[in-house]
C-alpha atoms as a PDB file:
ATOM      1  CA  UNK A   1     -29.305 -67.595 -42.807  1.00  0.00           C
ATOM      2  CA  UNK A   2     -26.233 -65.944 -43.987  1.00  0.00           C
ATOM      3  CA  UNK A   3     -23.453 -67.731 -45.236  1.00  0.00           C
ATOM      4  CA  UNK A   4     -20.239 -68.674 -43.390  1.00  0.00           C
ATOM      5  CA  UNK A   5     -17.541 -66.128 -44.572  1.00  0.00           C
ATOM      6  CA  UNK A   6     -13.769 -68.396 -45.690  1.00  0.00           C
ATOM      7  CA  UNK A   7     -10.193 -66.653 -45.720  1.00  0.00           C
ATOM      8  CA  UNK A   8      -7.902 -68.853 -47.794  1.00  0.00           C
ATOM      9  CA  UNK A   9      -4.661 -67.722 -47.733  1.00  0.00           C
ATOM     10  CA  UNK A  10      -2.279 -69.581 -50.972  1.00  0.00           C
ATOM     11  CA  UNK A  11       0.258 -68.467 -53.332  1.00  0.00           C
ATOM     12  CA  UNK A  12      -0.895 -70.750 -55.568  1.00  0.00           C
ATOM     13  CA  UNK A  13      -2.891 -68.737 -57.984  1.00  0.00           C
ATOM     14  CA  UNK A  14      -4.380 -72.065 -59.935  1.00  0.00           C
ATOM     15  CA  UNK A  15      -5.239 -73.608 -56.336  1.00  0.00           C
ATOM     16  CA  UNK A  16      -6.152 -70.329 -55.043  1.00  0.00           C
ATOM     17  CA  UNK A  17      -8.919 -70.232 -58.202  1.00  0.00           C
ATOM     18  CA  UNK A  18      -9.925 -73.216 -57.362  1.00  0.00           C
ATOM     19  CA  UNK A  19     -10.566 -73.159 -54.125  1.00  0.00           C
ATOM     20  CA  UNK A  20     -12.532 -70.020 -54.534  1.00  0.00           C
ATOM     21  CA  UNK A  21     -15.033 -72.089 -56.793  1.00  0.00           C
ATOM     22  CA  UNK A  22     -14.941 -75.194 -55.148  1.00  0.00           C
ATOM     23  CA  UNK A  23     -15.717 -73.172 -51.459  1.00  0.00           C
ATOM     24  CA  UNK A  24     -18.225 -71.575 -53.125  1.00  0.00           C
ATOM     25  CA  UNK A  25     -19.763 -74.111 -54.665  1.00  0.00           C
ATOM     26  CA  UNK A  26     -20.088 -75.188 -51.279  1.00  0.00           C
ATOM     27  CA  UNK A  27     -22.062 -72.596 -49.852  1.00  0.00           C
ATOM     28  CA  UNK A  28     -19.644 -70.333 -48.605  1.00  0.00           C
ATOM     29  CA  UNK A  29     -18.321 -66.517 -49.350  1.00  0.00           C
ATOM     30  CA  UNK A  30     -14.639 -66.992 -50.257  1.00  0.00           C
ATOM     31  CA  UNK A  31     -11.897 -64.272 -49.383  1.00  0.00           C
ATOM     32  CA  UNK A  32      -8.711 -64.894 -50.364  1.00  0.00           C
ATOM     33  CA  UNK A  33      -4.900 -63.793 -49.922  1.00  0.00           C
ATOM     34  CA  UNK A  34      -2.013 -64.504 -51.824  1.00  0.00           C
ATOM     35  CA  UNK A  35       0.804 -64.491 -49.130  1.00  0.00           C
ATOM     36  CA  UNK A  36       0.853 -63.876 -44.993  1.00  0.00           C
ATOM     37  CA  UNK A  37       0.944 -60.493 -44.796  1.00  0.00           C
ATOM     38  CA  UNK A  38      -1.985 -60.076 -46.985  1.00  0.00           C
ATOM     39  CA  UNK A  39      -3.917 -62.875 -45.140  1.00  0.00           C
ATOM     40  CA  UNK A  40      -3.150 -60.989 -41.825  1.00  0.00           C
ATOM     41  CA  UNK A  41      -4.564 -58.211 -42.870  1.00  0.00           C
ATOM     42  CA  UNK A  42      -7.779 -59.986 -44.553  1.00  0.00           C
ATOM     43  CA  UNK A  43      -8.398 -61.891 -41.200  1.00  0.00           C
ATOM     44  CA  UNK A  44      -8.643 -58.747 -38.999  1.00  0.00           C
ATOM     45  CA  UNK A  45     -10.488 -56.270 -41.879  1.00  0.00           C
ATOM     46  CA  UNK A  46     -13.045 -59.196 -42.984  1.00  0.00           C
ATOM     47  CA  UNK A  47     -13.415 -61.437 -39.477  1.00  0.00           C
ATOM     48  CA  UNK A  48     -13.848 -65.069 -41.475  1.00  0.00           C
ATOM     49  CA  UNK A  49     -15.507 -67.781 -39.814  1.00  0.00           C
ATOM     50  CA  UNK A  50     -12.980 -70.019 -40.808  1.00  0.00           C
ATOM     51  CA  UNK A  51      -9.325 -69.722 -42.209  1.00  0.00           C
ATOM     52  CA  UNK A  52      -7.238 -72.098 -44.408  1.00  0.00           C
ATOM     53  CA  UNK A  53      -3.910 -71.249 -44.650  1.00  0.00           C
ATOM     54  CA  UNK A  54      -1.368 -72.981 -46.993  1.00  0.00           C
ATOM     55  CA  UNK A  55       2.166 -73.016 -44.852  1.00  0.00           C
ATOM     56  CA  UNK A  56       4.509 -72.470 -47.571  1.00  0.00           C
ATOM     57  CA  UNK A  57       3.769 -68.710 -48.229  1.00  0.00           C
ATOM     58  CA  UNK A  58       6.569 -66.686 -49.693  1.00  0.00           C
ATOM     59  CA  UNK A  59       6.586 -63.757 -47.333  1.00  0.00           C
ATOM     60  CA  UNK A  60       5.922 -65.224 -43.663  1.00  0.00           C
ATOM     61  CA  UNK A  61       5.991 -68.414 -42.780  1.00  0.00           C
ATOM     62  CA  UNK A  62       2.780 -70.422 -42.133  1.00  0.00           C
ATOM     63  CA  UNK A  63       3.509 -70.763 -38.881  1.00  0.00           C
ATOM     64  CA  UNK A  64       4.072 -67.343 -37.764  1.00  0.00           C
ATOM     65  CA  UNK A  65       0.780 -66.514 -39.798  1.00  0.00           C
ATOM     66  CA  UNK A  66      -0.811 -69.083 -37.679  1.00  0.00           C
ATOM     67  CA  UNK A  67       0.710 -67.766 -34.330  1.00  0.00           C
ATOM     68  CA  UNK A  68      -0.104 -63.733 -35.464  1.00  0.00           C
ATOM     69  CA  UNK A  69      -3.720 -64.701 -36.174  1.00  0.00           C
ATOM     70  CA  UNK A  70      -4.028 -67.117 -32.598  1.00  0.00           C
ATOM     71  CA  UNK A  71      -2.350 -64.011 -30.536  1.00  0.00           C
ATOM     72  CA  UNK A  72      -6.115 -61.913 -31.187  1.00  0.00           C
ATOM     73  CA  UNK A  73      -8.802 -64.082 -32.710  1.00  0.00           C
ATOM     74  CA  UNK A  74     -10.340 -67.672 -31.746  1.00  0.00           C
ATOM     75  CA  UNK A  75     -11.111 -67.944 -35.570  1.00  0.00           C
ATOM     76  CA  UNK A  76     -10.503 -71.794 -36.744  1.00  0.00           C
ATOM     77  CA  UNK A  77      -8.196 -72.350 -38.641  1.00  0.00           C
ATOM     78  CA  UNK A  78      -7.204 -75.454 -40.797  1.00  0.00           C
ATOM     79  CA  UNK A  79      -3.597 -75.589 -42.639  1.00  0.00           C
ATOM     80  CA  UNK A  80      -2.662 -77.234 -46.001  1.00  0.00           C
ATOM     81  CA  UNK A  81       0.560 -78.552 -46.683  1.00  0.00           C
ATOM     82  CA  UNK A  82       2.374 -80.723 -48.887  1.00  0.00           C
ATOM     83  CA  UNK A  83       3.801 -82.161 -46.210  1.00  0.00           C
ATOM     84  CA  UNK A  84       2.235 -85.154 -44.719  1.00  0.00           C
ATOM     85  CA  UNK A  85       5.027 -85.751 -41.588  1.00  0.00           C
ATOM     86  CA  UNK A  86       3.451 -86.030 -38.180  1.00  0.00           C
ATOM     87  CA  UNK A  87       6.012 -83.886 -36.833  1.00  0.00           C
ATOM     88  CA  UNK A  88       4.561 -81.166 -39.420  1.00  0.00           C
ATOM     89  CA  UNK A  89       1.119 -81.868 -38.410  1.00  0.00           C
ATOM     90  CA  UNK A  90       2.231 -81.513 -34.454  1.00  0.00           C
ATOM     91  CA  UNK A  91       4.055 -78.323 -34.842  1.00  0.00           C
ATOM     92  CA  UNK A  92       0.810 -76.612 -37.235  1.00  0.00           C
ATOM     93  CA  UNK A  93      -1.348 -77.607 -34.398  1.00  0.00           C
ATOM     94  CA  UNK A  94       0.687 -76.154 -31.228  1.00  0.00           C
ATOM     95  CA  UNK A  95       1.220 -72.893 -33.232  1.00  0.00           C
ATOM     96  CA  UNK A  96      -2.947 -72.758 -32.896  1.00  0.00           C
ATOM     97  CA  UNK A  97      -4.146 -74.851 -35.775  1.00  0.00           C
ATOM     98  CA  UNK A  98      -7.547 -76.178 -35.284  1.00  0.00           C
ATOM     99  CA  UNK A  99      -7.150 -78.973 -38.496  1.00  0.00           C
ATOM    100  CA  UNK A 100      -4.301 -80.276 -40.933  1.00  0.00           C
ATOM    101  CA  UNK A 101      -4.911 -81.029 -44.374  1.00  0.00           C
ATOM    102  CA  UNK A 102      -1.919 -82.608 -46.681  1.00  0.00           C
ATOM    103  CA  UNK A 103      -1.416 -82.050 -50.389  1.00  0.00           C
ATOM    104  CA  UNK A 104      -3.112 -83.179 -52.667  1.00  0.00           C
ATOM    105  CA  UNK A 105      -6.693 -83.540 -51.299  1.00  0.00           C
ATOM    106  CA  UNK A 106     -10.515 -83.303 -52.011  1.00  0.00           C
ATOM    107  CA  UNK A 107     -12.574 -80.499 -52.543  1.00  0.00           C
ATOM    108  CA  UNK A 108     -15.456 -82.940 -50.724  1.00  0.00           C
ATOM    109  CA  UNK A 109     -13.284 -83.453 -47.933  1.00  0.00           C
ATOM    110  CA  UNK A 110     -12.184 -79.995 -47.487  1.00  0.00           C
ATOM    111  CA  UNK A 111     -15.472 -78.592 -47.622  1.00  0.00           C
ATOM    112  CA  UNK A 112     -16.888 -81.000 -44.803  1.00  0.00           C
ATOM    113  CA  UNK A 113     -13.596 -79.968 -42.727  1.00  0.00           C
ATOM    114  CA  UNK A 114     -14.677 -76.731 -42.934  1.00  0.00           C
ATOM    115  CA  UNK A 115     -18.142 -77.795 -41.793  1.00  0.00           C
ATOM    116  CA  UNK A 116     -16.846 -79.671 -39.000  1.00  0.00           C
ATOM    117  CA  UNK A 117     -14.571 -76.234 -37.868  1.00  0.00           C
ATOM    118  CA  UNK A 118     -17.599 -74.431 -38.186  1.00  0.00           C
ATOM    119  CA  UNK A 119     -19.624 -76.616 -35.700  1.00  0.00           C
ATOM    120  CA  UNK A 120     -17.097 -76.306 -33.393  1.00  0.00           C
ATOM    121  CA  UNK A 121     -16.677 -73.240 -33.330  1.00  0.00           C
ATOM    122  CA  UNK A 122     -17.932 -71.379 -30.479  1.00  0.00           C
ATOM    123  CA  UNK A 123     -18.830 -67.753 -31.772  1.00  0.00           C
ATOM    124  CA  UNK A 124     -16.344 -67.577 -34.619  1.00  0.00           C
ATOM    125  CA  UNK A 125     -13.739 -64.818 -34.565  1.00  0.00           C
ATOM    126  CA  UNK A 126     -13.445 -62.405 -31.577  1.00  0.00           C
ATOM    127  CA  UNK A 127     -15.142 -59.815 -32.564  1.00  0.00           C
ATOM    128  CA  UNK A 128     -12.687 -56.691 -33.481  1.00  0.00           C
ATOM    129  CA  UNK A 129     -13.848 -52.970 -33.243  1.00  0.00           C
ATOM    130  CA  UNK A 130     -14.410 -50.032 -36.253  1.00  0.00           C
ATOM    131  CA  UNK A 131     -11.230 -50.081 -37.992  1.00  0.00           C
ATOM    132  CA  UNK A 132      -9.522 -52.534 -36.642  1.00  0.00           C
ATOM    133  CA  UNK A 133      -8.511 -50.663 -33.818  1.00  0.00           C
ATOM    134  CA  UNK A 134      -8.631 -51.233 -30.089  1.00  0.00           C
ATOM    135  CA  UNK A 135      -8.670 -48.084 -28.081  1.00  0.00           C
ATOM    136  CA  UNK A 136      -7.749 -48.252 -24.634  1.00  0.00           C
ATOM    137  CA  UNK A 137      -7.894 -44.932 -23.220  1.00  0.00           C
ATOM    138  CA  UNK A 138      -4.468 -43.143 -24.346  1.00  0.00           C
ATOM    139  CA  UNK A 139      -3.323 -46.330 -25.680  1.00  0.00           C
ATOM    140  CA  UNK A 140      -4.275 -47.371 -29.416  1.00  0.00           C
ATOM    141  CA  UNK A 141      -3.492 -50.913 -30.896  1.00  0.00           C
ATOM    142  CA  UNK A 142      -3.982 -51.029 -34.471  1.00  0.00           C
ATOM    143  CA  UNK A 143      -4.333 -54.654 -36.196  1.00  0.00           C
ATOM    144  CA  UNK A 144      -4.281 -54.158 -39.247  1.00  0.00           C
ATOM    145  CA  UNK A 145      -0.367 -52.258 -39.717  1.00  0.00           C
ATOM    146  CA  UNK A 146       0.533 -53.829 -36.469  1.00  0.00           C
ATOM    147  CA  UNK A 147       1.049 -50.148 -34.708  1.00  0.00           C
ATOM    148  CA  UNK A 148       0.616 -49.091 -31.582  1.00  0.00           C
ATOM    149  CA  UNK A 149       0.431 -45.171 -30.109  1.00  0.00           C
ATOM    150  CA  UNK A 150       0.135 -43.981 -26.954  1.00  0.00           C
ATOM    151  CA  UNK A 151      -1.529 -39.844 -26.631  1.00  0.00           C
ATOM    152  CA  UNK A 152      -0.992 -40.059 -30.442  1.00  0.00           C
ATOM    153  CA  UNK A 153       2.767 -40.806 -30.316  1.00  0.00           C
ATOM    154  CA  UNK A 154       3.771 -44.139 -32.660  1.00  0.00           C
ATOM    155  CA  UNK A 155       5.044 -46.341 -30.348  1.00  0.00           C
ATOM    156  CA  UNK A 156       8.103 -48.541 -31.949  1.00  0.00           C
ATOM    157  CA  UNK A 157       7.468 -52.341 -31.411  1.00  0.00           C
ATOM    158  CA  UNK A 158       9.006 -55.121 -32.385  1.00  0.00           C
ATOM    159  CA  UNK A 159       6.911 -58.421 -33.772  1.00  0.00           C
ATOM    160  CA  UNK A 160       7.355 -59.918 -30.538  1.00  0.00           C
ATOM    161  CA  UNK A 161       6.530 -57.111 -28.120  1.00  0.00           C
ATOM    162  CA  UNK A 162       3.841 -56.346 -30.644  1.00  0.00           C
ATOM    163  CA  UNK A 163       2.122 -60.106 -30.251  1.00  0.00           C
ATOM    164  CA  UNK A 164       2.729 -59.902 -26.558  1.00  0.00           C
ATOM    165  CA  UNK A 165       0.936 -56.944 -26.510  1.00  0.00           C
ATOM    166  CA  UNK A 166      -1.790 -58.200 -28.658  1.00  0.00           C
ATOM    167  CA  UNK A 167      -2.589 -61.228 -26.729  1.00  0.00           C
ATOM    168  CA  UNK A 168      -2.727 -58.851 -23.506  1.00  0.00           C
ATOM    169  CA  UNK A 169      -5.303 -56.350 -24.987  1.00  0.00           C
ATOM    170  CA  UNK A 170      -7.701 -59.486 -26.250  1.00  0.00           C
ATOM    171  CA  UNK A 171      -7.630 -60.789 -22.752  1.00  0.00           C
ATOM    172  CA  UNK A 172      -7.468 -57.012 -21.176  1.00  0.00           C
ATOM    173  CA  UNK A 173      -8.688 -56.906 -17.432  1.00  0.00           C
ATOM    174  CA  UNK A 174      -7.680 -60.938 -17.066  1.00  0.00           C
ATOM    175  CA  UNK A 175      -4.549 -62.590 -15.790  1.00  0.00           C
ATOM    176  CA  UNK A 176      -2.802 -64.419 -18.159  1.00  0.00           C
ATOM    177  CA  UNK A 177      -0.495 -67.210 -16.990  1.00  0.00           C
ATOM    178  CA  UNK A 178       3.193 -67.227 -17.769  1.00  0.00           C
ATOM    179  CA  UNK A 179       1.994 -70.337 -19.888  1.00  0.00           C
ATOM    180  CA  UNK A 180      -0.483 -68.970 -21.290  1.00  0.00           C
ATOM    181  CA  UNK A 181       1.707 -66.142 -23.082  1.00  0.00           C
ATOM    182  CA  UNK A 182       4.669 -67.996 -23.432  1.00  0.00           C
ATOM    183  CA  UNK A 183       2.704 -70.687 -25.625  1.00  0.00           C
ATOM    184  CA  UNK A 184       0.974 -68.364 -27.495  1.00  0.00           C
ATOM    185  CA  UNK A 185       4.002 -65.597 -28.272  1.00  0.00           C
ATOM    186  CA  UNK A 186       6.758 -67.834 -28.635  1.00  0.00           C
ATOM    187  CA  UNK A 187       5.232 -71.203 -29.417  1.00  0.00           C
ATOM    188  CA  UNK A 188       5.639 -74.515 -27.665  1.00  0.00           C
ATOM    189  CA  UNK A 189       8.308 -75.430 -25.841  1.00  0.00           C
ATOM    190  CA  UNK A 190       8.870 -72.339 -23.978  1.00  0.00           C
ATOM    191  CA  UNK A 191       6.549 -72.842 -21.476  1.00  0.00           C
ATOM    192  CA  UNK A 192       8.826 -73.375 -18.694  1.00  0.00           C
ATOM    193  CA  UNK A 193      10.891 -69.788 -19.863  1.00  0.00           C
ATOM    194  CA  UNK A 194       9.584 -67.072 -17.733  1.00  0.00           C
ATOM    195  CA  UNK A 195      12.578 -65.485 -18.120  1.00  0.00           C
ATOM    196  CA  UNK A 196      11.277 -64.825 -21.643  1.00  0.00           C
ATOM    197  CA  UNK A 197       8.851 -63.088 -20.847  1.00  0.00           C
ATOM    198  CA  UNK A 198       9.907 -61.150 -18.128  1.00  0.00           C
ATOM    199  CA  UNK A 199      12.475 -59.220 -20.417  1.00  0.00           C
ATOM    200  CA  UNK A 200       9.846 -58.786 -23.149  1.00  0.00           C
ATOM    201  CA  UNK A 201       7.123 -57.466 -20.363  1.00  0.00           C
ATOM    202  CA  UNK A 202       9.934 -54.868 -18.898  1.00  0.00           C
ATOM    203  CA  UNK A 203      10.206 -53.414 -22.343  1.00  0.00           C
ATOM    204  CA  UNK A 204       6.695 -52.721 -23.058  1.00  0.00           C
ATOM    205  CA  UNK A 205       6.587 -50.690 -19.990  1.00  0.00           C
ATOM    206  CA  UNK A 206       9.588 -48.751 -20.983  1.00  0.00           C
ATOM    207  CA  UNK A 207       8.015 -47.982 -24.236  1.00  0.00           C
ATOM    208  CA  UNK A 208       4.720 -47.799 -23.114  1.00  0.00           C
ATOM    209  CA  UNK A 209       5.692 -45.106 -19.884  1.00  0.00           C
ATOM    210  CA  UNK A 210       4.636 -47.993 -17.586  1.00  0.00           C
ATOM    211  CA  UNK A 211       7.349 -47.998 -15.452  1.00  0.00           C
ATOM    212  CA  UNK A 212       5.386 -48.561 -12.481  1.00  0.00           C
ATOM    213  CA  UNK A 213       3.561 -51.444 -13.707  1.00  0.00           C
ATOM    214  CA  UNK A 214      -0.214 -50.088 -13.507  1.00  0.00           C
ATOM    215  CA  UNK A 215      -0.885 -50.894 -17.185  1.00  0.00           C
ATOM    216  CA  UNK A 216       0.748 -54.113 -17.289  1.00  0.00           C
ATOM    217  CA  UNK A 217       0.209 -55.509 -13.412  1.00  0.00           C
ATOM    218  CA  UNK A 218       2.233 -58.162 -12.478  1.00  0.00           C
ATOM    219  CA  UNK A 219       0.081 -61.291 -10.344  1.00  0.00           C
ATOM    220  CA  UNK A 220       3.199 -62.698  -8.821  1.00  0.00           C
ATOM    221  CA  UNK A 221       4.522 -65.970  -9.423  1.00  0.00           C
ATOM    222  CA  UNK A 222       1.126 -66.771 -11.993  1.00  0.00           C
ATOM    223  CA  UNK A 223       1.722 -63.890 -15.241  1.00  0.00           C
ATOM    224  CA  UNK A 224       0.559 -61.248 -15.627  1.00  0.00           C
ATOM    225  CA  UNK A 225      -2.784 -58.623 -16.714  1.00  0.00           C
ATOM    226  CA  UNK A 226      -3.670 -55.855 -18.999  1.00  0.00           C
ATOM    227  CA  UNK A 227      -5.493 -53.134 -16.902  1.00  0.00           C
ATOM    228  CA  UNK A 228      -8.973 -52.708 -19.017  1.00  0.00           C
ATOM    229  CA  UNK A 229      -8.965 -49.234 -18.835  1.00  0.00           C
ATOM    230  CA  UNK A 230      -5.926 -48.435 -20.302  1.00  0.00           C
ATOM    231  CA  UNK A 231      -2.936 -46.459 -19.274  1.00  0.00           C
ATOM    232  CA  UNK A 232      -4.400 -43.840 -16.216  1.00  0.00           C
ATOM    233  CA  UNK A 233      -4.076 -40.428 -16.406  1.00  0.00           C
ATOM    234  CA  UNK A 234      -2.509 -37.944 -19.325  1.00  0.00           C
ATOM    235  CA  UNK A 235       1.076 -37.598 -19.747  1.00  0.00           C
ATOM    236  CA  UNK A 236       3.234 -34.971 -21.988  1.00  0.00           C
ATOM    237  CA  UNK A 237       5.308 -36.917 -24.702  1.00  0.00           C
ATOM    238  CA  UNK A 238       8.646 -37.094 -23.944  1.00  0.00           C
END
């Protein structure tokens, strides 16, 4: 049976070590990361079964790592922090945390967390093409340096329209509630925001020569669905 594959994302270098041993010890093949970016990258190229990600990462906050990773994979994911406040723990968990640890802890009790995630789990990671790219007819999202081109051109995003666009493409040919995206893009809280999204939706068409909406269709009054065939037809760059 092969074994269960762990991103741990730290910038702890001693902690890092030792989870690598203690995870191993354990049973499991240990990848690790030393800051959000990094872990980012490591979650789409390797496709763990489980991730644990430290929040206090020099680069991105754990958080947003959290929220980047939620937008495309169902991957569990279990924080550590030193910070034991419920508040902490509720905000880790609505930015798509499956499990909190708090500093210090066990490597017993981490290990069996882990086991627990992986139980749960229902078919680990969403499974991510060659590459690390989705093709969608003209349209290419790549993962991995968070670019996007359309007939070959690089399409400028920003980290928002880029997650929007992310979470679209995972759930291409379904409709995806105002909620839905709100919760996931922006976090909690800004589920009762259309408005939001409505701004960040009529940009992506601009840039993505959708002014007419068949890419991105519009279900009116519940959100909104990425066609799963891509942008129709061939168009000359501008």
């Amino acid at each position: 049976m092969a074994r269960a594959t762990i991103l741990v994302v730290d910038d702890d270098t001693a902690l890092l070590r030792a989870l690598r041993v203690g995870l191993a010890a354990s049973g499991f093949d240990v990848v690790t990361a030393h800051n959000g970016n990094e872990g980012i990258a490591q979650a789409v190229r390797r496709s763990p079964d489980v991730v644990v990600l430290d929040l206090g990462l020099p680069d991105i906050d754990g958080m947003e790592v959290c929220r980047r990773i939620r937008a495309w994979s169902n991957v569990p994911i279990i924080v550590l922090s030193a910070a034991g406040e419920e508040q902490r723990k509720v905000r880790a968990l609505d930015a798509g945390a499956d499990d909190y640890v708090t500093k210090p802890f066990g490597m017993a009790e981490l290990a069996a967390r882990v086991r627990t995630a992986l139980r749960r789990a229902a078919g680990g990671a969403t499974p991510l093409p060659e590459g690390a790219t989705i093709a969608l007819g003209r349209l290419e999202v790549d993962l991995v340096h968070r670019e996007v081109r359309l007939n070959g051109r690089l399409v400028h995003l920003t980290s928002r329209e880029f997650d929007l666009l992310c979470y679209l493409v995972r759930h291409r040919g379904k409709t995806c509630t105002h909620q839905m995206l709100l919760g996931a893009v922006w976090g909690p809280g800004y589920g009762a925001e259309p408005q939001y999204l409505h701004v960040y939706v009529n940009r992506l068409r601009r840039k993505l020569d959708d002014v007419d909406g068949t890419l991105i269709r519009t279900a009116r009054g519940i959100g909104y669905a990425l066609s799963a065939g891509g942008p129709p037809g061939e168009q000359a760059d501008d």
